[in-house]
PDB file of N, CA and C in Angstrom:
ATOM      1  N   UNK A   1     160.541  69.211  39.475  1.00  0.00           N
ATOM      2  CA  UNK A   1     161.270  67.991  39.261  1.00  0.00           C
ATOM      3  C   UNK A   1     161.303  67.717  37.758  1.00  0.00           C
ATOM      4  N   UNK A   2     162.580  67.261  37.195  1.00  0.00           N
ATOM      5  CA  UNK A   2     162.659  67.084  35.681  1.00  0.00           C
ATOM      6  C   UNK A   2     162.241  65.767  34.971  1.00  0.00           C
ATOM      7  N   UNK A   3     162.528  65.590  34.187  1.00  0.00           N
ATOM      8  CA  UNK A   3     161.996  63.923  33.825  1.00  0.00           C
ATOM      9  C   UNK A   3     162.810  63.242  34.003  1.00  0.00           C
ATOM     10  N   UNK A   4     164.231  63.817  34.345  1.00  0.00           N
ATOM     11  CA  UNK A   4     165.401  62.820  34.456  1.00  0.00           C
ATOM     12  C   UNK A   4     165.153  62.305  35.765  1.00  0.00           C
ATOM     13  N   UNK A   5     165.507  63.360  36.856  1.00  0.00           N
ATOM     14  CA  UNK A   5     165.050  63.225  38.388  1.00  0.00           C
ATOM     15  C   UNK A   5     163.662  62.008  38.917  1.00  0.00           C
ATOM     16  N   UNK A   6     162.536  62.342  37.692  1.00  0.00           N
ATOM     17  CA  UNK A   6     161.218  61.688  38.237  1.00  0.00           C
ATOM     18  C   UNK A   6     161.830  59.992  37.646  1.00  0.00           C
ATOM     19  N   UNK A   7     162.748  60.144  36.755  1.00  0.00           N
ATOM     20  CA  UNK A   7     162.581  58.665  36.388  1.00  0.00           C
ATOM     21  C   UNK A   7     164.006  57.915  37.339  1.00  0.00           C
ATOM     22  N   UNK A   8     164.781  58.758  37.438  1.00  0.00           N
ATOM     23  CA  UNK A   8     166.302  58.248  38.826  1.00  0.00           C
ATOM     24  C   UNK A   8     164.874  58.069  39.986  1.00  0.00           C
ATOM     25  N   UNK A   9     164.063  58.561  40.151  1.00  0.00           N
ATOM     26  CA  UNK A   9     163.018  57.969  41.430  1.00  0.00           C
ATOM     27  C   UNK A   9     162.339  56.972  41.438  1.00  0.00           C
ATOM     28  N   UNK A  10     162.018  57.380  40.334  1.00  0.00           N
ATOM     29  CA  UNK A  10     161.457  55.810  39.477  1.00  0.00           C
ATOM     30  C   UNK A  10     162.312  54.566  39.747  1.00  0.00           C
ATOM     31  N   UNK A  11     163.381  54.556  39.553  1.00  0.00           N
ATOM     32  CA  UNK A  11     164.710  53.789  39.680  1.00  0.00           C
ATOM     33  C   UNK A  11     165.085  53.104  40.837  1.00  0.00           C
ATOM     34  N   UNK A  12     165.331  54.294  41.993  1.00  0.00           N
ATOM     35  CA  UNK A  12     165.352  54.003  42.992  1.00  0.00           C
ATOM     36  C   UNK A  12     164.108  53.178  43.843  1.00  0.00           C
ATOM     37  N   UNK A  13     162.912  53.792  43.599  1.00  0.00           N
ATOM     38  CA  UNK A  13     162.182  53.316  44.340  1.00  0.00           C
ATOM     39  C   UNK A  13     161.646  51.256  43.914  1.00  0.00           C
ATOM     40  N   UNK A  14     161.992  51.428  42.652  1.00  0.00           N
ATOM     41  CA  UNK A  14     162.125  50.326  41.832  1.00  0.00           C
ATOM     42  C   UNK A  14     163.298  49.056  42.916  1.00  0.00           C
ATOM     43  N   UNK A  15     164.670  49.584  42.871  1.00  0.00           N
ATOM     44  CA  UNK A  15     165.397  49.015  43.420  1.00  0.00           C
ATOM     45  C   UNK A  15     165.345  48.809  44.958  1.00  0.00           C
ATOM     46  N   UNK A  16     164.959  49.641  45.607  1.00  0.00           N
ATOM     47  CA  UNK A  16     164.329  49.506  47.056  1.00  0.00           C
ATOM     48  C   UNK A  16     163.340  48.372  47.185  1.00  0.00           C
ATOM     49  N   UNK A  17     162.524  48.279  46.143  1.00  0.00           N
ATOM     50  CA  UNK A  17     160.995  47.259  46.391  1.00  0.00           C
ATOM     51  C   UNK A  17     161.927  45.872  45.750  1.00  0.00           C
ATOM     52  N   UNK A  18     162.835  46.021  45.231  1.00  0.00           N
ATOM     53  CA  UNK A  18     163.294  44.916  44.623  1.00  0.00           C
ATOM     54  C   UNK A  18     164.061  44.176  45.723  1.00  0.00           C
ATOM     55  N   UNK A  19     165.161  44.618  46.512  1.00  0.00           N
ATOM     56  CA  UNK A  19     165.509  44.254  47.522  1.00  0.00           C
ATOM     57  C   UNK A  19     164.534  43.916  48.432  1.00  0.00           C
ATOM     58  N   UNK A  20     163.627  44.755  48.646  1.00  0.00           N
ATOM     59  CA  UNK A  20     162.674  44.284  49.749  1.00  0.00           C
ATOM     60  C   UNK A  20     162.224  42.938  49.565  1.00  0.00           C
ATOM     61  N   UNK A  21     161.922  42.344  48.210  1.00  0.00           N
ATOM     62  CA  UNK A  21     161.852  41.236  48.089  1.00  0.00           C
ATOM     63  C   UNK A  21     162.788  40.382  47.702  1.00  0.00           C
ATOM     64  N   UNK A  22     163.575  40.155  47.657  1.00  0.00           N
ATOM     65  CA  UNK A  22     164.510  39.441  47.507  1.00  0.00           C
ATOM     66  C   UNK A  22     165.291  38.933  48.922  1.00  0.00           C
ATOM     67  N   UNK A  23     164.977  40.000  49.596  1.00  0.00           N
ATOM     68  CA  UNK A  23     165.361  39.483  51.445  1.00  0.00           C
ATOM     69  C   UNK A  23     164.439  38.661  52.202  1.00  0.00           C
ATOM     70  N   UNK A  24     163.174  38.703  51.690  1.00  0.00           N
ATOM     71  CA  UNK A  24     161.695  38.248  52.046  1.00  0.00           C
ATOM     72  C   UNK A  24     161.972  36.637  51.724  1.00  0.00           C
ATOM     73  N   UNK A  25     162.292  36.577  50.077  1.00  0.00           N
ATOM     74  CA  UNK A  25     161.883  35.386  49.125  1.00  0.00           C
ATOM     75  C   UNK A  25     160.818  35.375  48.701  1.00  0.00           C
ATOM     76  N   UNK A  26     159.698  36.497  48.464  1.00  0.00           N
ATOM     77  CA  UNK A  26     158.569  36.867  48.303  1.00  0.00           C
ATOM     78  C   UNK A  26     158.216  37.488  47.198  1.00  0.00           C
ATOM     79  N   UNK A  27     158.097  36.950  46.193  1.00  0.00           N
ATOM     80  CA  UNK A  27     157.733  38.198  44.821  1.00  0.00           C
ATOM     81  C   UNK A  27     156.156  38.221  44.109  1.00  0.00           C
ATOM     82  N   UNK A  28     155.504  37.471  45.242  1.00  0.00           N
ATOM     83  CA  UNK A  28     153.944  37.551  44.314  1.00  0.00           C
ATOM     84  C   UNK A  28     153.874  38.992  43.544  1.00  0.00           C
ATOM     85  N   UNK A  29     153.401  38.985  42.584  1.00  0.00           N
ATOM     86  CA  UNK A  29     152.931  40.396  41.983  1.00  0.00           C
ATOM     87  C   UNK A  29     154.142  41.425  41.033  1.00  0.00           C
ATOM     88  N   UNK A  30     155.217  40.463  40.978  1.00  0.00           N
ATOM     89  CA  UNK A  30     156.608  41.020  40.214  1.00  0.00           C
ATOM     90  C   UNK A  30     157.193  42.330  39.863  1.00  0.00           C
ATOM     91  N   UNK A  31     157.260  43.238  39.143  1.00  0.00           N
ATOM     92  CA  UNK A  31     157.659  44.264  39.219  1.00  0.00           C
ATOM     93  C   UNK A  31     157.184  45.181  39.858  1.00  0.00           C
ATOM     94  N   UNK A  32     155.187  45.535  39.321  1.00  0.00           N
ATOM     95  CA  UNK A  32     154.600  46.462  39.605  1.00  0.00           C
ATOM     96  C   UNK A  32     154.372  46.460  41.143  1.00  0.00           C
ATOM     97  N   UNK A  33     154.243  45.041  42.037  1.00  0.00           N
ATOM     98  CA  UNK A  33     154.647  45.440  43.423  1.00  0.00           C
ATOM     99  C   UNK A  33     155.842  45.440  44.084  1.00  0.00           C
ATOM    100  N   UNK A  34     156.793  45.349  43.026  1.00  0.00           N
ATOM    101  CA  UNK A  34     158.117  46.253  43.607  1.00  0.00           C
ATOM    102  C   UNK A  34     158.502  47.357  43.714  1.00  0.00           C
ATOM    103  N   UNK A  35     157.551  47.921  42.608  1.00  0.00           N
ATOM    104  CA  UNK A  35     157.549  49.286  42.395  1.00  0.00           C
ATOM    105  C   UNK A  35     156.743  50.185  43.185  1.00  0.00           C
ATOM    106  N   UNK A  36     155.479  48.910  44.029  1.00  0.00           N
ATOM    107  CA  UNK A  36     154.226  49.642  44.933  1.00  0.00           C
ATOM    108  C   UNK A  36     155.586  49.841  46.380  1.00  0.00           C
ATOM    109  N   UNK A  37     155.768  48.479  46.174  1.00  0.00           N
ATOM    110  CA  UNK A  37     156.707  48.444  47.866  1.00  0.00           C
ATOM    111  C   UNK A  37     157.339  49.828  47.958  1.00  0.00           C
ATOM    112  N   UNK A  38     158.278  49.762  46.749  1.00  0.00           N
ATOM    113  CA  UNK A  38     158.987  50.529  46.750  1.00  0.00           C
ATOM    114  C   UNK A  38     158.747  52.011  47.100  1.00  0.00           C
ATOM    115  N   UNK A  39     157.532  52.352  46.479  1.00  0.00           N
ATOM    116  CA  UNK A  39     157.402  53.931  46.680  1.00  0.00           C
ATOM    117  C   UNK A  39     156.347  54.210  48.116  1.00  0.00           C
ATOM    118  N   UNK A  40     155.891  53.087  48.714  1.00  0.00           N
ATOM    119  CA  UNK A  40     155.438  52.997  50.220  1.00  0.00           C
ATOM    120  C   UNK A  40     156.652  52.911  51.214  1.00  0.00           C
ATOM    121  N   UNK A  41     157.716  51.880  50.572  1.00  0.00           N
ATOM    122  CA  UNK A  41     158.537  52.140  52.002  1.00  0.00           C
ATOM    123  C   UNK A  41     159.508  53.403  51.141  1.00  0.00           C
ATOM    124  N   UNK A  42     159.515  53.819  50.597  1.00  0.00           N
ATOM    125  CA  UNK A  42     160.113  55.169  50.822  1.00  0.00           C
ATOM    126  C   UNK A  42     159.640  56.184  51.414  1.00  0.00           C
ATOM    127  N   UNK A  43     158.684  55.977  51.859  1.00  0.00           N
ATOM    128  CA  UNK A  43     157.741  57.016  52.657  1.00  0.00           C
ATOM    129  C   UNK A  43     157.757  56.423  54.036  1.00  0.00           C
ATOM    130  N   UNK A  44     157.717  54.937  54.312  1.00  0.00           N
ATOM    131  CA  UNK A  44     157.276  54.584  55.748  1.00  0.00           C
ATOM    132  C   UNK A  44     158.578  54.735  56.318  1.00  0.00           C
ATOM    133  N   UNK A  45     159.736  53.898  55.226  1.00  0.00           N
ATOM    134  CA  UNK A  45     161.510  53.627  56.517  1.00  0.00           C
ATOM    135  C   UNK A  45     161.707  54.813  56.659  1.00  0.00           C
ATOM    136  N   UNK A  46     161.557  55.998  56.072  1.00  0.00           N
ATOM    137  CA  UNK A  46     162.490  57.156  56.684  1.00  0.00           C
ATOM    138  C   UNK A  46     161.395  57.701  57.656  1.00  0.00           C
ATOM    139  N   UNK A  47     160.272  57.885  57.701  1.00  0.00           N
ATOM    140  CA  UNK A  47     159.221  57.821  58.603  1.00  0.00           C
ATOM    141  C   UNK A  47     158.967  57.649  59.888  1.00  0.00           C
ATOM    142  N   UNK A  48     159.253  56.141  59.896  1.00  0.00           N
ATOM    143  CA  UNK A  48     159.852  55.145  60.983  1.00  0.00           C
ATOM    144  C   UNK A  48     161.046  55.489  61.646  1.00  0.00           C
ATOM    145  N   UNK A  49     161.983  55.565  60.835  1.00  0.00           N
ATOM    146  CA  UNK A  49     163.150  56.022  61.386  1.00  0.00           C
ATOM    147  C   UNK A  49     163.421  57.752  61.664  1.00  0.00           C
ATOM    148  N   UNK A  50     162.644  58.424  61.119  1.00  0.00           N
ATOM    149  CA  UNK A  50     162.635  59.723  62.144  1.00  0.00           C
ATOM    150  C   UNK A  50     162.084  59.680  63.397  1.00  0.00           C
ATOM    151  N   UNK A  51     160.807  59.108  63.720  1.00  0.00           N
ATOM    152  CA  UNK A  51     159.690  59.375  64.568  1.00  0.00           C
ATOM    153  C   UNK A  51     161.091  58.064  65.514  1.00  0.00           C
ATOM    154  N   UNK A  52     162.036  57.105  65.337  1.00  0.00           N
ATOM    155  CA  UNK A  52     163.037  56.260  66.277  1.00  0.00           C
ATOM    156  C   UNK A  52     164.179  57.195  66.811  1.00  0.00           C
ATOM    157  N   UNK A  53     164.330  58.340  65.717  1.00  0.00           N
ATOM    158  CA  UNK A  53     165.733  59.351  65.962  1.00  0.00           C
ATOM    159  C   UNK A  53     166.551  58.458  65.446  1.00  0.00           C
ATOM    160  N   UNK A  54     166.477  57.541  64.084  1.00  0.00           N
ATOM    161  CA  UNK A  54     167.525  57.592  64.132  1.00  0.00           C
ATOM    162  C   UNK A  54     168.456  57.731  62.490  1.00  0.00           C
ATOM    163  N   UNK A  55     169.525  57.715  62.115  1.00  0.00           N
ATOM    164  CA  UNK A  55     169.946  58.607  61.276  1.00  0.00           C
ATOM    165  C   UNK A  55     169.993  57.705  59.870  1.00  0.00           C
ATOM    166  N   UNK A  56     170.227  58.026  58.963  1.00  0.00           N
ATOM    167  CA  UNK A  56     170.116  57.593  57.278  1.00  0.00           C
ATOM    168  C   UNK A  56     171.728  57.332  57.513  1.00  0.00           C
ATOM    169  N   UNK A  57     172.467  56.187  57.400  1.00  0.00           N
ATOM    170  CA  UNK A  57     174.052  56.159  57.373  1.00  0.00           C
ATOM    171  C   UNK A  57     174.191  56.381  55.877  1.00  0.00           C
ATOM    172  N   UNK A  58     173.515  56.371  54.536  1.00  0.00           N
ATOM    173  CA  UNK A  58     173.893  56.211  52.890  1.00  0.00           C
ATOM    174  C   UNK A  58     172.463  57.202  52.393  1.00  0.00           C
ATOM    175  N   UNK A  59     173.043  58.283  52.159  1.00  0.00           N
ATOM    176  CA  UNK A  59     172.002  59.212  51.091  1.00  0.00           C
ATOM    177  C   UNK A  59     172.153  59.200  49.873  1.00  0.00           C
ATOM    178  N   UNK A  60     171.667  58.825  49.076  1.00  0.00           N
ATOM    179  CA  UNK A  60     172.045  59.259  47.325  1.00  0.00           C
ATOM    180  C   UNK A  60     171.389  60.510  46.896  1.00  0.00           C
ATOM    181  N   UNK A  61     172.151  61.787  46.746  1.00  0.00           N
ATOM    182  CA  UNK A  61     171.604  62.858  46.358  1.00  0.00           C
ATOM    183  C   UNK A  61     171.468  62.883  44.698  1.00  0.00           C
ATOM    184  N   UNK A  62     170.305  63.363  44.157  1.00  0.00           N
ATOM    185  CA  UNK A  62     169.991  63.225  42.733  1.00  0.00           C
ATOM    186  C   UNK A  62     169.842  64.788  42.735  1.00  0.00           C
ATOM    187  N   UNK A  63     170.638  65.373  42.535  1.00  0.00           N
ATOM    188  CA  UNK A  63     169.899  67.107  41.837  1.00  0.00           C
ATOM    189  C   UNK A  63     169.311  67.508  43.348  1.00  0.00           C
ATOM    190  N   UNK A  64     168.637  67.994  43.518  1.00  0.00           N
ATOM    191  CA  UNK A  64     168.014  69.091  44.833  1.00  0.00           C
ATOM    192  C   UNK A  64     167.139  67.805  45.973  1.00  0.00           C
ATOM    193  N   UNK A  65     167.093  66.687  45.476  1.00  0.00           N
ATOM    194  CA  UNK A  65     166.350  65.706  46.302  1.00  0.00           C
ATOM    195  C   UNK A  65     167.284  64.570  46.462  1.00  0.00           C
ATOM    196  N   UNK A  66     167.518  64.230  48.139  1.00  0.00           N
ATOM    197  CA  UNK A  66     168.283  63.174  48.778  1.00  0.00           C
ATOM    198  C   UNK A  66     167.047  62.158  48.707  1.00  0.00           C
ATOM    199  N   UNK A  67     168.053  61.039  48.732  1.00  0.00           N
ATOM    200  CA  UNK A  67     167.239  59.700  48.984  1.00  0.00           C
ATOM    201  C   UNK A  67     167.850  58.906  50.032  1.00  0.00           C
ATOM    202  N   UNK A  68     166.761  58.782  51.372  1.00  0.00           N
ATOM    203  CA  UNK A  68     167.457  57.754  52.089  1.00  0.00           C
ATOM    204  C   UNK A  68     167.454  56.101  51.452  1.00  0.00           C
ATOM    205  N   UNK A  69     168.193  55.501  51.421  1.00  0.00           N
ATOM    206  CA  UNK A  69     168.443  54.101  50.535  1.00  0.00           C
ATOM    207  C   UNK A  69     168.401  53.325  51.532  1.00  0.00           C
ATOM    208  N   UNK A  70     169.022  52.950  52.557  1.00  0.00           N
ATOM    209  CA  UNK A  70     168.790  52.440  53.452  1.00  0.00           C
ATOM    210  C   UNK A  70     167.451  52.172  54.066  1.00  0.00           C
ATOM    211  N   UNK A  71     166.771  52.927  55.033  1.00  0.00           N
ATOM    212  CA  UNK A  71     165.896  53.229  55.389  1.00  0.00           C
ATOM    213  C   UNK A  71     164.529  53.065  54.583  1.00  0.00           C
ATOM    214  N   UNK A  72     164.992  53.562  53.099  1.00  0.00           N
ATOM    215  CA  UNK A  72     163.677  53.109  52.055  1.00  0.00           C
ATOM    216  C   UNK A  72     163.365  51.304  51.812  1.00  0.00           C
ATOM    217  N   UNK A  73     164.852  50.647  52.155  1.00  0.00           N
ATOM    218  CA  UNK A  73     164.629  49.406  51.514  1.00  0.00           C
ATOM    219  C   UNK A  73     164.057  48.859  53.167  1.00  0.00           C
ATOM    220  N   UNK A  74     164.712  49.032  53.955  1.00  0.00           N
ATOM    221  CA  UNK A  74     164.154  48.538  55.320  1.00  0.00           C
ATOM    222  C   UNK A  74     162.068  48.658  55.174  1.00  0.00           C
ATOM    223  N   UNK A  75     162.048  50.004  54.380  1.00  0.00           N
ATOM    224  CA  UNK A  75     160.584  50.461  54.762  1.00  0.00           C
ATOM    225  C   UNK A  75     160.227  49.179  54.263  1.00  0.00           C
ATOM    226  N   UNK A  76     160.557  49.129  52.477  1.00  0.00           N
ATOM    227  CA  UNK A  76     160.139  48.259  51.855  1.00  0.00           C
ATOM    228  C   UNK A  76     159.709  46.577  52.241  1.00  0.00           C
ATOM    229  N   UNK A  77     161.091  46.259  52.687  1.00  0.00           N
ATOM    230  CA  UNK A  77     161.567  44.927  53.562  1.00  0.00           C
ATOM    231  C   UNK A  77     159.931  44.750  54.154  1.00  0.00           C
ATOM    232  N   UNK A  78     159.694  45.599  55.457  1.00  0.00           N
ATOM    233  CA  UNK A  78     159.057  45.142  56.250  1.00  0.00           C
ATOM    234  C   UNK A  78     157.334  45.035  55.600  1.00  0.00           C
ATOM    235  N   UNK A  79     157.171  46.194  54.196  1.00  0.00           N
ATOM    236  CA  UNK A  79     155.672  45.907  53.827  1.00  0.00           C
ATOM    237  C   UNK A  79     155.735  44.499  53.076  1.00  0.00           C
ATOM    238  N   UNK A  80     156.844  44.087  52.304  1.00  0.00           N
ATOM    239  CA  UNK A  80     156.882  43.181  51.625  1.00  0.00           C
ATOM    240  C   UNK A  80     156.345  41.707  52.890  1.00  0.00           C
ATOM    241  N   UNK A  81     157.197  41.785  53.829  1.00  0.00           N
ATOM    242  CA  UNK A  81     156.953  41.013  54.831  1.00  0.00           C
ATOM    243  C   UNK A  81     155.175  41.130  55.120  1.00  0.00           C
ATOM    244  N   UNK A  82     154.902  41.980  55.517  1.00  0.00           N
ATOM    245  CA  UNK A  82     153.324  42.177  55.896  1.00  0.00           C
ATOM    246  C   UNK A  82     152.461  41.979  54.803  1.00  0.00           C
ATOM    247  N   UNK A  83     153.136  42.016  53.456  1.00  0.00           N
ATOM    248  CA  UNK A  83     152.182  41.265  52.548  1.00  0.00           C
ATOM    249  C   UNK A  83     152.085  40.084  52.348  1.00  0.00           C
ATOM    250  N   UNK A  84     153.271  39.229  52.500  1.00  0.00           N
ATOM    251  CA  UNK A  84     153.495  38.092  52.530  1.00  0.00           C
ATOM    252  C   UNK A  84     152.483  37.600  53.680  1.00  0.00           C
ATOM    253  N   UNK A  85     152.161  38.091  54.714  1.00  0.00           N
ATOM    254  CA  UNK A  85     151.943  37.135  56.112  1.00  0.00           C
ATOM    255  C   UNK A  85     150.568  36.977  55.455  1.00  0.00           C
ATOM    256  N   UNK A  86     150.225  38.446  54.817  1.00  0.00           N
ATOM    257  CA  UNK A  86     148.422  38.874  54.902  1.00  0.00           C
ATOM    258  C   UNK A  86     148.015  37.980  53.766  1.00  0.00           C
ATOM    259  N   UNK A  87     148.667  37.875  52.624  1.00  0.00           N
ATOM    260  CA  UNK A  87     148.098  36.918  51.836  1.00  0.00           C
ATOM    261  C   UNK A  87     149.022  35.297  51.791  1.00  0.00           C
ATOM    262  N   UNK A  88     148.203  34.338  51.892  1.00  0.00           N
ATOM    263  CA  UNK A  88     148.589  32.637  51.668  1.00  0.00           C
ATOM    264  C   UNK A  88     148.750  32.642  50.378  1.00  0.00           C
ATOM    265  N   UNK A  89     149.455  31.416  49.997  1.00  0.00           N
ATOM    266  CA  UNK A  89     149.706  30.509  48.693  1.00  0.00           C
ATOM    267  C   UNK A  89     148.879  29.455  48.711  1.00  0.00           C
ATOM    268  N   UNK A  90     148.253  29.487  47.582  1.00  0.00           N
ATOM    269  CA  UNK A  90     147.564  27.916  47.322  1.00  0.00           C
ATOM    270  C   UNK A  90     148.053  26.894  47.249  1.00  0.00           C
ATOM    271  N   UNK A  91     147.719  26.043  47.734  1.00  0.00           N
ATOM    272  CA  UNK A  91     148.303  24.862  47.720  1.00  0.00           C
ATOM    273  C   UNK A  91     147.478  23.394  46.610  1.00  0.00           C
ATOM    274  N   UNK A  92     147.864  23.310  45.615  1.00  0.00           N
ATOM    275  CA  UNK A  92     146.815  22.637  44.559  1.00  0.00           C
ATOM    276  C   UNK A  92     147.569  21.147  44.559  1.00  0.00           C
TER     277      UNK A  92
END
């Protein structure tokens, strides 16, 4: 993988965790856990959605590696959600 490729992943997985929160309304922890979301649900939505059968409708191919986009932000979506539940807001 080149440095161009590792940083378009960088990118993507960036923009996946970013959506994930932004559908939530949830941003404790600002970039760097958009960037955590991000590169967890790129691993869990397509994951999830193999082990469901069911298909990626939007791939973005970068050089020799596809990205499901869909499926990554869904992954994202739902950890963002499960972080939200697991940690409260103070209330001062």
């Amino acid at each position: 993988m080149s440095l161009i490729e590792f940083g378009l992943t960088v990118l993507v997985a960036a923009v996946c965790g970013l959506l994930g929160q932004f559908l939530t309304g949830y941003s404790r922890g600002g970039c760097p856990m958009a960037f955590l979301a991000g590169f967890a649900g790129a691993f869990a939505g397509p994951w999830a959605a193999a082990r469901l059968e069911w298909q990626e409708p939007f791939i973005l191919p970068v050089g020799p590696v596809e990205y499901p986009l869909i499926t990554s932000a869904a992954g994202a979506l739902v950890l963002v959600v499960l972080a939200n539940l697991a940690t409260r807001k103070r209330k001062f």
